[in-house]
Each structure stands twice: as structure tokens, then as C-alpha cells.
C-alpha atoms as a PDB file:
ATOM      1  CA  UNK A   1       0.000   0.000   0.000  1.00  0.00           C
ATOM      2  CA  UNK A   2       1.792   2.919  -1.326  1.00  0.00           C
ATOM      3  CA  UNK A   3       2.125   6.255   1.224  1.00  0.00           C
ATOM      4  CA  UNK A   4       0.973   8.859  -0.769  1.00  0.00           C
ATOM      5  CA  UNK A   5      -1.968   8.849  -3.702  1.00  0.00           C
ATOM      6  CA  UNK A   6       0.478  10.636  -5.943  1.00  0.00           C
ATOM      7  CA  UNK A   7       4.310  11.136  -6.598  1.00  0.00           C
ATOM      8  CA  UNK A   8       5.781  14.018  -4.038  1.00  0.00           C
ATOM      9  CA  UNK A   9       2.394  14.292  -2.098  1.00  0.00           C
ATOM     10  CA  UNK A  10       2.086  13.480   1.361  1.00  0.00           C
ATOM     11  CA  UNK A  11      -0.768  11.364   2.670  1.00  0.00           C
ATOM     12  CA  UNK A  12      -1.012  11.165   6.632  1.00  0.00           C
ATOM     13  CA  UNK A  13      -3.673   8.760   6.557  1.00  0.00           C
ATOM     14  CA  UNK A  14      -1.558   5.950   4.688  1.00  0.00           C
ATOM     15  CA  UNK A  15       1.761   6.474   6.235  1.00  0.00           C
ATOM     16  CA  UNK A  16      -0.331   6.175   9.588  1.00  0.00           C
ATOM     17  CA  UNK A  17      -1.796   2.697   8.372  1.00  0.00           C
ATOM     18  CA  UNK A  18       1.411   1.553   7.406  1.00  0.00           C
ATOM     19  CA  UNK A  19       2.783   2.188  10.929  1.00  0.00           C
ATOM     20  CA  UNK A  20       0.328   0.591  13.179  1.00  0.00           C
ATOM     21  CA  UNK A  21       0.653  -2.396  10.726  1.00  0.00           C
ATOM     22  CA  UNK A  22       4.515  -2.828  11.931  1.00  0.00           C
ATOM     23  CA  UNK A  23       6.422  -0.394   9.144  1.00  0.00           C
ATOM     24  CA  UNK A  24       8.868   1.601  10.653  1.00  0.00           C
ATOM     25  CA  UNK A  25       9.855   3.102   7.790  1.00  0.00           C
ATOM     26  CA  UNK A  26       6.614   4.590   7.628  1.00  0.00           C
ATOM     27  CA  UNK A  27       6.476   6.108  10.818  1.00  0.00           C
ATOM     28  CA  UNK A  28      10.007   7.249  10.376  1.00  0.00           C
ATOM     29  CA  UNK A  29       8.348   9.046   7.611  1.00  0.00           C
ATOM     30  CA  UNK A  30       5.862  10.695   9.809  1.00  0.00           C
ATOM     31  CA  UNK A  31       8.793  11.924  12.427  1.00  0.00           C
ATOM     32  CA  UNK A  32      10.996  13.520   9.448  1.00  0.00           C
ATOM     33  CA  UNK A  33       7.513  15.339   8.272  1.00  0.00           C
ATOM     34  CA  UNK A  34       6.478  16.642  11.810  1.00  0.00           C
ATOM     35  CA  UNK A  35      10.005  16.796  14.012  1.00  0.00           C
ATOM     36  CA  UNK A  36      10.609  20.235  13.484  1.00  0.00           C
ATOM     37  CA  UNK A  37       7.426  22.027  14.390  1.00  0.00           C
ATOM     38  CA  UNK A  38       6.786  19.671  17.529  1.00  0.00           C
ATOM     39  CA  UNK A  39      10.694  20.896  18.630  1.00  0.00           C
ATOM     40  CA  UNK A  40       9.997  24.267  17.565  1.00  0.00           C
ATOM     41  CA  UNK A  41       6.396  23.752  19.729  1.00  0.00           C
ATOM     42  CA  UNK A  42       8.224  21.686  22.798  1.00  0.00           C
ATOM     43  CA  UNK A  43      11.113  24.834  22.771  1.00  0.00           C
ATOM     44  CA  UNK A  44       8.364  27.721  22.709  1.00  0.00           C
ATOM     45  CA  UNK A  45       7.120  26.076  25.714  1.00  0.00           C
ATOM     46  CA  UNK A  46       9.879  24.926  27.647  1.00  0.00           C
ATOM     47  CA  UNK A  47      12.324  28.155  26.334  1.00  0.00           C
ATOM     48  CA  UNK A  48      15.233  25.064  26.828  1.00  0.00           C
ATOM     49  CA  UNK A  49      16.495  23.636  24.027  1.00  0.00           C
ATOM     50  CA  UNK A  50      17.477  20.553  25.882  1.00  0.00           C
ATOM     51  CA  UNK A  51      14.039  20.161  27.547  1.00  0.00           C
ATOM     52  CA  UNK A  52      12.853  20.730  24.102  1.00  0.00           C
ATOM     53  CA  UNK A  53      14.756  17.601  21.912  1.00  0.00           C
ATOM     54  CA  UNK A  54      14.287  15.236  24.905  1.00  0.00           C
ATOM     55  CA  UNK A  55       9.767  16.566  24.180  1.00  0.00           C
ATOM     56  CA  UNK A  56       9.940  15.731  20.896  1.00  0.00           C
ATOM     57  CA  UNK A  57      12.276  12.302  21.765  1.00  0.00           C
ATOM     58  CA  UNK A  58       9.509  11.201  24.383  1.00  0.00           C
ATOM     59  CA  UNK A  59       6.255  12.112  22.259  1.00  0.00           C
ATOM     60  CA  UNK A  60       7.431  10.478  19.533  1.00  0.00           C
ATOM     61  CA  UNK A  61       8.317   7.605  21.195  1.00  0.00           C
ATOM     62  CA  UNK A  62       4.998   7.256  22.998  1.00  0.00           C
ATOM     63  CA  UNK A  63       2.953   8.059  20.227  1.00  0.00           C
ATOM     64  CA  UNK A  64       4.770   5.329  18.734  1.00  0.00           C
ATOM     65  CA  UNK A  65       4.132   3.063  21.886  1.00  0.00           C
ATOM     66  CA  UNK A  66       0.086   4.251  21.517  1.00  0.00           C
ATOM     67  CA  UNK A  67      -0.309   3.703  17.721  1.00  0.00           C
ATOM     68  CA  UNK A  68      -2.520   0.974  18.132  1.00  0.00           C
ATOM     69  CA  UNK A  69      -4.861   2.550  20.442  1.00  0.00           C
ATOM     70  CA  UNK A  70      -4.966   5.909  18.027  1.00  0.00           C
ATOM     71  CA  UNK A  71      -7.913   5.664  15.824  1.00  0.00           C
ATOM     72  CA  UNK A  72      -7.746   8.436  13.481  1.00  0.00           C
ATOM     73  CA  UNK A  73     -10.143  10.549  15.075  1.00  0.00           C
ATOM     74  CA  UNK A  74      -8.280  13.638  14.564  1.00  0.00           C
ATOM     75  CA  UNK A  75      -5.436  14.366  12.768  1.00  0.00           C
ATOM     76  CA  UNK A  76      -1.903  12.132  13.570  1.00  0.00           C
ATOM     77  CA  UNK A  77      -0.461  15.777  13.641  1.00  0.00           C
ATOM     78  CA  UNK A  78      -2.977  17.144  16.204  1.00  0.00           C
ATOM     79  CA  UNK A  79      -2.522  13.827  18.257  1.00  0.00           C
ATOM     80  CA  UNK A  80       1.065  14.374  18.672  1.00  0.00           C
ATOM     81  CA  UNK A  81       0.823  17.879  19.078  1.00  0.00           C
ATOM     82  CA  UNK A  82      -1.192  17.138  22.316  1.00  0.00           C
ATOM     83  CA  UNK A  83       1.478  14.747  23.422  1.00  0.00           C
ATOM     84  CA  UNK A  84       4.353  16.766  23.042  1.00  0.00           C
ATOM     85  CA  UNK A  85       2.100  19.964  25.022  1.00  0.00           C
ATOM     86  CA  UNK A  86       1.583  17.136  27.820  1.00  0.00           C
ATOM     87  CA  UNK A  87       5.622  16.377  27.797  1.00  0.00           C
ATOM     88  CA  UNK A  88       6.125  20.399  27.453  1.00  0.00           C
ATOM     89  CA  UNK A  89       4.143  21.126  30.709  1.00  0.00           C
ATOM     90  CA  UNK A  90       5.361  18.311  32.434  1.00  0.00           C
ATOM     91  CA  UNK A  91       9.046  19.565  32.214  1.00  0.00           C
ATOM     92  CA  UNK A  92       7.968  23.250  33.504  1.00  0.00           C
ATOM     93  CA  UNK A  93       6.383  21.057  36.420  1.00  0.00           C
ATOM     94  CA  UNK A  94       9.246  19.154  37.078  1.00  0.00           C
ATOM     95  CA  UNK A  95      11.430  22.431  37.122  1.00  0.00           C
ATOM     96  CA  UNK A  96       9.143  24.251  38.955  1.00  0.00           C
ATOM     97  CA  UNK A  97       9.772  27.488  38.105  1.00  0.00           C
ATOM     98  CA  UNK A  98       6.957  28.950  36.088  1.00  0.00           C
ATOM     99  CA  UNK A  99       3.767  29.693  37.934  1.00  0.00           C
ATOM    100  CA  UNK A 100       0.988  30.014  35.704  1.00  0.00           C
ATOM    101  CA  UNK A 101      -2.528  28.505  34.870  1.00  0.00           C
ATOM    102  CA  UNK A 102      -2.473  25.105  33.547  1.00  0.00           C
ATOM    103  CA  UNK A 103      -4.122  24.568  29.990  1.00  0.00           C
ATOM    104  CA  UNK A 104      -6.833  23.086  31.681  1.00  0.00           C
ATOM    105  CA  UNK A 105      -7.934  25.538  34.171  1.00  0.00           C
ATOM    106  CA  UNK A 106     -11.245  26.942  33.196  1.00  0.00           C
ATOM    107  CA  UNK A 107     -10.989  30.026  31.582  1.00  0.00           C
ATOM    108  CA  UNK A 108     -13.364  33.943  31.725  1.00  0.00           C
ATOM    109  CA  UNK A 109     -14.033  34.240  27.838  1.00  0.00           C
ATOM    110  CA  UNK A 110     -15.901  37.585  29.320  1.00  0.00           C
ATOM    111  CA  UNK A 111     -12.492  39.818  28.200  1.00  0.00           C
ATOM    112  CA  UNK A 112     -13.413  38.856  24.166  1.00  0.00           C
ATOM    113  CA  UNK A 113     -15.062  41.911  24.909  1.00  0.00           C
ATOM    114  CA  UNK A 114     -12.410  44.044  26.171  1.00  0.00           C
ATOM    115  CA  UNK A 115     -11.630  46.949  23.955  1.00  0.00           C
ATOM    116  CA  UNK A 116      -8.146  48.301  24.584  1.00  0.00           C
ATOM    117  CA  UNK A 117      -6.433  51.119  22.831  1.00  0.00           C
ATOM    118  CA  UNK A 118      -3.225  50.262  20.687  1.00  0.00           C
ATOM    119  CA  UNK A 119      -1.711  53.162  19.077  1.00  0.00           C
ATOM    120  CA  UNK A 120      -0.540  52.279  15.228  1.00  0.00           C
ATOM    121  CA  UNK A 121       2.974  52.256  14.344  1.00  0.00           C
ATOM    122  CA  UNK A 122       3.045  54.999  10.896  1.00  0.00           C
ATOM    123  CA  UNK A 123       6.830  53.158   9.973  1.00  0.00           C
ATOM    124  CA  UNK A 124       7.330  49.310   9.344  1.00  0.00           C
ATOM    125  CA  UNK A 125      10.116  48.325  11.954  1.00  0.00           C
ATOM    126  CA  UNK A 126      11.043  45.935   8.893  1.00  0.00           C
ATOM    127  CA  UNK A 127      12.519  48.462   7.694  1.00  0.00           C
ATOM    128  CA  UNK A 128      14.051  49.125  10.220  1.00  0.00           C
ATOM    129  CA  UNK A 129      15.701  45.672  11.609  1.00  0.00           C
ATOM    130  CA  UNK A 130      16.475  42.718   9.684  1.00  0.00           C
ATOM    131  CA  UNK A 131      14.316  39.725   9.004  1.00  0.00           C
ATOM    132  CA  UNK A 132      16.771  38.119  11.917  1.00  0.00           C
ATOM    133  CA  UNK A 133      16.453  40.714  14.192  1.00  0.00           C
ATOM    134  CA  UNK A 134      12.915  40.565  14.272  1.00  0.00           C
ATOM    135  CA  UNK A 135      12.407  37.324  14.300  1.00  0.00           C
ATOM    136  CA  UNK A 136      14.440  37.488  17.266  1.00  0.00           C
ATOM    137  CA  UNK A 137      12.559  40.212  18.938  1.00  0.00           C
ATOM    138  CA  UNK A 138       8.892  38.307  18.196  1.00  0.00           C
ATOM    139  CA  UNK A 139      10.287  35.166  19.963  1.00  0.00           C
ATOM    140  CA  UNK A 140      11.607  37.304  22.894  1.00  0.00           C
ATOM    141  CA  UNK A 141       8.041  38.476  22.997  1.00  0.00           C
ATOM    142  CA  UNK A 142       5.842  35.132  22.632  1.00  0.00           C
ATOM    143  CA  UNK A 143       8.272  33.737  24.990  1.00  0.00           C
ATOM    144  CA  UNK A 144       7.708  35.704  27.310  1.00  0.00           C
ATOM    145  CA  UNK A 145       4.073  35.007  27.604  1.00  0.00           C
ATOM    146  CA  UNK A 146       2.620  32.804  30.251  1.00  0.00           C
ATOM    147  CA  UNK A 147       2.499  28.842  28.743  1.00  0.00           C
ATOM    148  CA  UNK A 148      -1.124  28.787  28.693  1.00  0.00           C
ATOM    149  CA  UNK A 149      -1.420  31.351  26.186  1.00  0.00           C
ATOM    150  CA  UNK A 150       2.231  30.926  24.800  1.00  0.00           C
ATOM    151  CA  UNK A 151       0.640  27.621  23.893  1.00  0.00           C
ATOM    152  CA  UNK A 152      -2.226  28.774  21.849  1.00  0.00           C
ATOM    153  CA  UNK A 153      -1.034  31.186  20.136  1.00  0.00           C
ATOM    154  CA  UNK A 154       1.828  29.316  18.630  1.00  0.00           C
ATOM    155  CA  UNK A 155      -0.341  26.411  17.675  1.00  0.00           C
ATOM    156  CA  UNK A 156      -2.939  29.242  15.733  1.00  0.00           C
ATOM    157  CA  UNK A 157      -0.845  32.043  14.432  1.00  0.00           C
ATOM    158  CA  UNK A 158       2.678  30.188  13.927  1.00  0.00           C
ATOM    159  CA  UNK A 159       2.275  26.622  13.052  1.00  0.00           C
ATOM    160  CA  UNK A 160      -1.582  27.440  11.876  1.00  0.00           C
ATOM    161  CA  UNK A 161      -4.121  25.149  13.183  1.00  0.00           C
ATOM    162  CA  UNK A 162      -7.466  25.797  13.327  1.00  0.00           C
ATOM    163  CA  UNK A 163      -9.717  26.827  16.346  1.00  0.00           C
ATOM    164  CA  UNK A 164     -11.003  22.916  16.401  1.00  0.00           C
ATOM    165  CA  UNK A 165      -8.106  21.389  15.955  1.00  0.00           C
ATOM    166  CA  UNK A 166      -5.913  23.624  18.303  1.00  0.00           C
ATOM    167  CA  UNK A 167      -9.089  23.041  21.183  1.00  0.00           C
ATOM    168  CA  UNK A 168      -8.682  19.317  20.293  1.00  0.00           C
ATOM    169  CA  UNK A 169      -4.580  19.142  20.967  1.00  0.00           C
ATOM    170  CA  UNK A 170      -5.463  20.829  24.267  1.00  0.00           C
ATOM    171  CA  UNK A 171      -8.185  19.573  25.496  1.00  0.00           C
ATOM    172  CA  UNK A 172     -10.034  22.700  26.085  1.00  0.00           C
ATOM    173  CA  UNK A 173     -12.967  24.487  24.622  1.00  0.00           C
ATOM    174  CA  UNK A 174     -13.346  26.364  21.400  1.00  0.00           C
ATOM    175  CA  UNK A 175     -14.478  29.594  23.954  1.00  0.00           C
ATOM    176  CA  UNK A 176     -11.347  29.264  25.909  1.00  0.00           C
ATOM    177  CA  UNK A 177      -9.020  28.857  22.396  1.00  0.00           C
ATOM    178  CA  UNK A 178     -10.184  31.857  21.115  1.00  0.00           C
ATOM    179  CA  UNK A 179     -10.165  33.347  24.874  1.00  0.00           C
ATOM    180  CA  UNK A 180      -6.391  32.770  25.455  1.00  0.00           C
ATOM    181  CA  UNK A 181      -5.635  33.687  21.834  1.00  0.00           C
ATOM    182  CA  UNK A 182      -7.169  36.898  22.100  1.00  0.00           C
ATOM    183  CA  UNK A 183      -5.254  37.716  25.388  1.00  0.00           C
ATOM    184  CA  UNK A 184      -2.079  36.172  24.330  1.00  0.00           C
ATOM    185  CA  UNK A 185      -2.306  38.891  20.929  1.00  0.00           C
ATOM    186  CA  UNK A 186      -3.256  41.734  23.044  1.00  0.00           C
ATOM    187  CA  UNK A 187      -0.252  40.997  25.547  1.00  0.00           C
ATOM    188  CA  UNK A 188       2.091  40.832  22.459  1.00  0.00           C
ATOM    189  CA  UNK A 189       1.058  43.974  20.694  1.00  0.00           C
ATOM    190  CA  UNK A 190       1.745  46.022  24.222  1.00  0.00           C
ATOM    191  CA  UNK A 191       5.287  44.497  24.878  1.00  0.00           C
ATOM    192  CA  UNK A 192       6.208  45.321  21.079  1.00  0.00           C
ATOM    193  CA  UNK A 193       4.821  48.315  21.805  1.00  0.00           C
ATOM    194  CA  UNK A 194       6.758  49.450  24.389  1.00  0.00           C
ATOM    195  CA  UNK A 195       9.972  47.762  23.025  1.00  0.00           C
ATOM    196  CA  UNK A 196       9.782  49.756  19.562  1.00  0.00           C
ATOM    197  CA  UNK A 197       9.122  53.224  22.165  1.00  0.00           C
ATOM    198  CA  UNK A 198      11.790  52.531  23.952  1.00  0.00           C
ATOM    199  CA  UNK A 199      13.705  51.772  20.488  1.00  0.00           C
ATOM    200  CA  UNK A 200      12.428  55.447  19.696  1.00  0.00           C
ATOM    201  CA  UNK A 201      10.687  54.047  16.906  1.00  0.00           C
ATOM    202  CA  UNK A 202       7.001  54.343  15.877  1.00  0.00           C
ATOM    203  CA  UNK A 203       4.376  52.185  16.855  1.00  0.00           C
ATOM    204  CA  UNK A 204       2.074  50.348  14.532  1.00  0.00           C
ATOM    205  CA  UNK A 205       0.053  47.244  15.209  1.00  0.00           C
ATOM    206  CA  UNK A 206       2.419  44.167  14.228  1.00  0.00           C
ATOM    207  CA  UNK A 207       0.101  41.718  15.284  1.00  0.00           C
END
């Protein structure tokens, strides 16, 4: 049973098949496809690169252990995206040093309605700073957010899931998704905000 329906295209659903049937090969397949974005997930949570390879080491490995009980339900993506959130938060546990609320404390959605006011940057800072430099300056500024919203909003607005599937890989509500998201944008526009000020540049709204 071939792994994709067409030379060069990738098909999830077969190479998934093939690896609860006993190929490795095939799963290998689905590690080389999905490695990078559950490290780049595991390391946005954690802020460690080691904590972050030995995430994606361990949800790989027990999303290999757990093939046979996954399904296909969701997405083999969005399942290993939740395992990899589980190993992420379990290493902050285990270090103990970021308080916060855990994913699946129950969350107001009442501040969707908060209005606040941003004031709008006239001058790009791209033009400014190099592509480098500012990707160094957003990942300052979604690290510094607490996980719970760190969480979402990289799974939404950097690696692009949906509202479902991004609820699904967290096991939280749609309301509390676009909740955190909401809060986790509004925290990111103020600290750019005040970073470009203090940079003496102008402010417009990045995000």
C-alpha cells in the first residue's frame, strides 16, 4: 500500500496505516515530516532547548508506543501535538519554576469583549531591523508570555491550526481557544509596543 496517492504528495492517513501495521519506515516518515514544528512547539514552551529535543524524543516515542490505540479521530499531527504539550508542561512542572494557569484551568471568555487602545505604528520596523532581528525580537516576545497562552497562540498564528483542531490538541474548549488567543495577541502587541518606544521608533500594530 503505497504512502501517498500521488508522486511528491504526502498522505497522513496511509503512512499512519502503514505504521500501526509494523512499518517503521513509515512512521520514520511521519517523524521527518512533523520533528521540526513539535521541537519548535516543545522549545516555545519549555524556552530550553534541551528540555525541548528530549519533548519531541519522548512524544514520539509514545505516540509510537500508543499507535494501536490511536484511531484516526483527529489528525496524527494534532494527536502528537497534544502529546508533546503534555511532555512540554510536564518539564515546567518538574522544574518548577513557572507559575501560571495550567491549559486546563477553566478560563473567563468575558475579556473577548475588552476593547483596549493600541496606538498604530506609521513606519514598518522591517525596515528598520532585519528579518533576523525581528524574528528574534517576536520570539523574545511570545516567549515571554505565560504557557497557557504561549501555547495557543503558537499552535494558531505560527504553526496554523485551526480553532477545532488547536481546542482538540489541548483539550479545552473552542471559547477558551479563542479566549487565550485573544489575550495572548493583546499581551504581544503592548510588549512590542513598548519595546519599539523605547527603540524610539514608531508604533504600529504588528500583530
Amino acid at each position: 500500500m503505497p504512502a501517498t496517492s500521488e508522486p511528491g504528495v504526502f498522505d497522513e492517513q496511509a503512512l499512519v496505516a502503514r505504521a500501526r501495521e509494523g512499518d517503521a519506515a513509515a512512521y520514520s516518515d511521519l517523524v521527518a515530516r512533523y520533528e521540526r514544528k513539535i521541537f519548535r512547539l516543545a522549545k516555545h514552551i519549555t524556552q530550553n532547548d534541551e528540555d525541548a529535543e528530549d519533548v519531541l524524543q519522548e512524544a514520539f516515542l509514545k505516540a509510537f508506543e500508543h499507535l494501536p490505540d490511536f484511531h484516526g479521530q483527529s489528525k496524527f499531527y494534532t494527536w502528537i501535538v497534544r502529546i508533546a504539550v503534555n511532555e512540554s508542561l510536564m518539564k515546567l512542572r518538574k522544574r518548577k519554576s513557572d507559575r501560571t494557569v495550567p491549559l486546563d484551568e477553566p478560563v473567563d471568555t468575558g475579556e473577548d469583549q475588552v476593547v483596549r487602545e493600541i496606538a498604530v505604528w506609521e513606519e514598518n520596523p522591517e525596515q528598520r531591523y532585519s528579518r533576523e532581528e525581528m524574528g528574534n525580537i517576536l520570539d523574545e516576545a511570545v516567549d515571554s508570555l505565560k504557557p497557557a497562552f504561549r501555547t495557543v497562540f503558537v499552535l494558531r498564528d505560527i504553526e496554523e491550526l485551526s480553532t477545532e483542531e488547536t481546542a482538540e490538541a489541548l483539550g479545552i474548549s473552542i471559547p477558551a481557544v479563542k479566549s487565550r488567543l485573544l489575550r495572548a495577541r493583546l499581551q504581544l502587541r503592548e510588549r512590542l509596543t513598548r519595546f519599539f518606544k523605547r527603540k524610539g521608533d514608531d508604533i504600529f500594530a504588528y500583530l
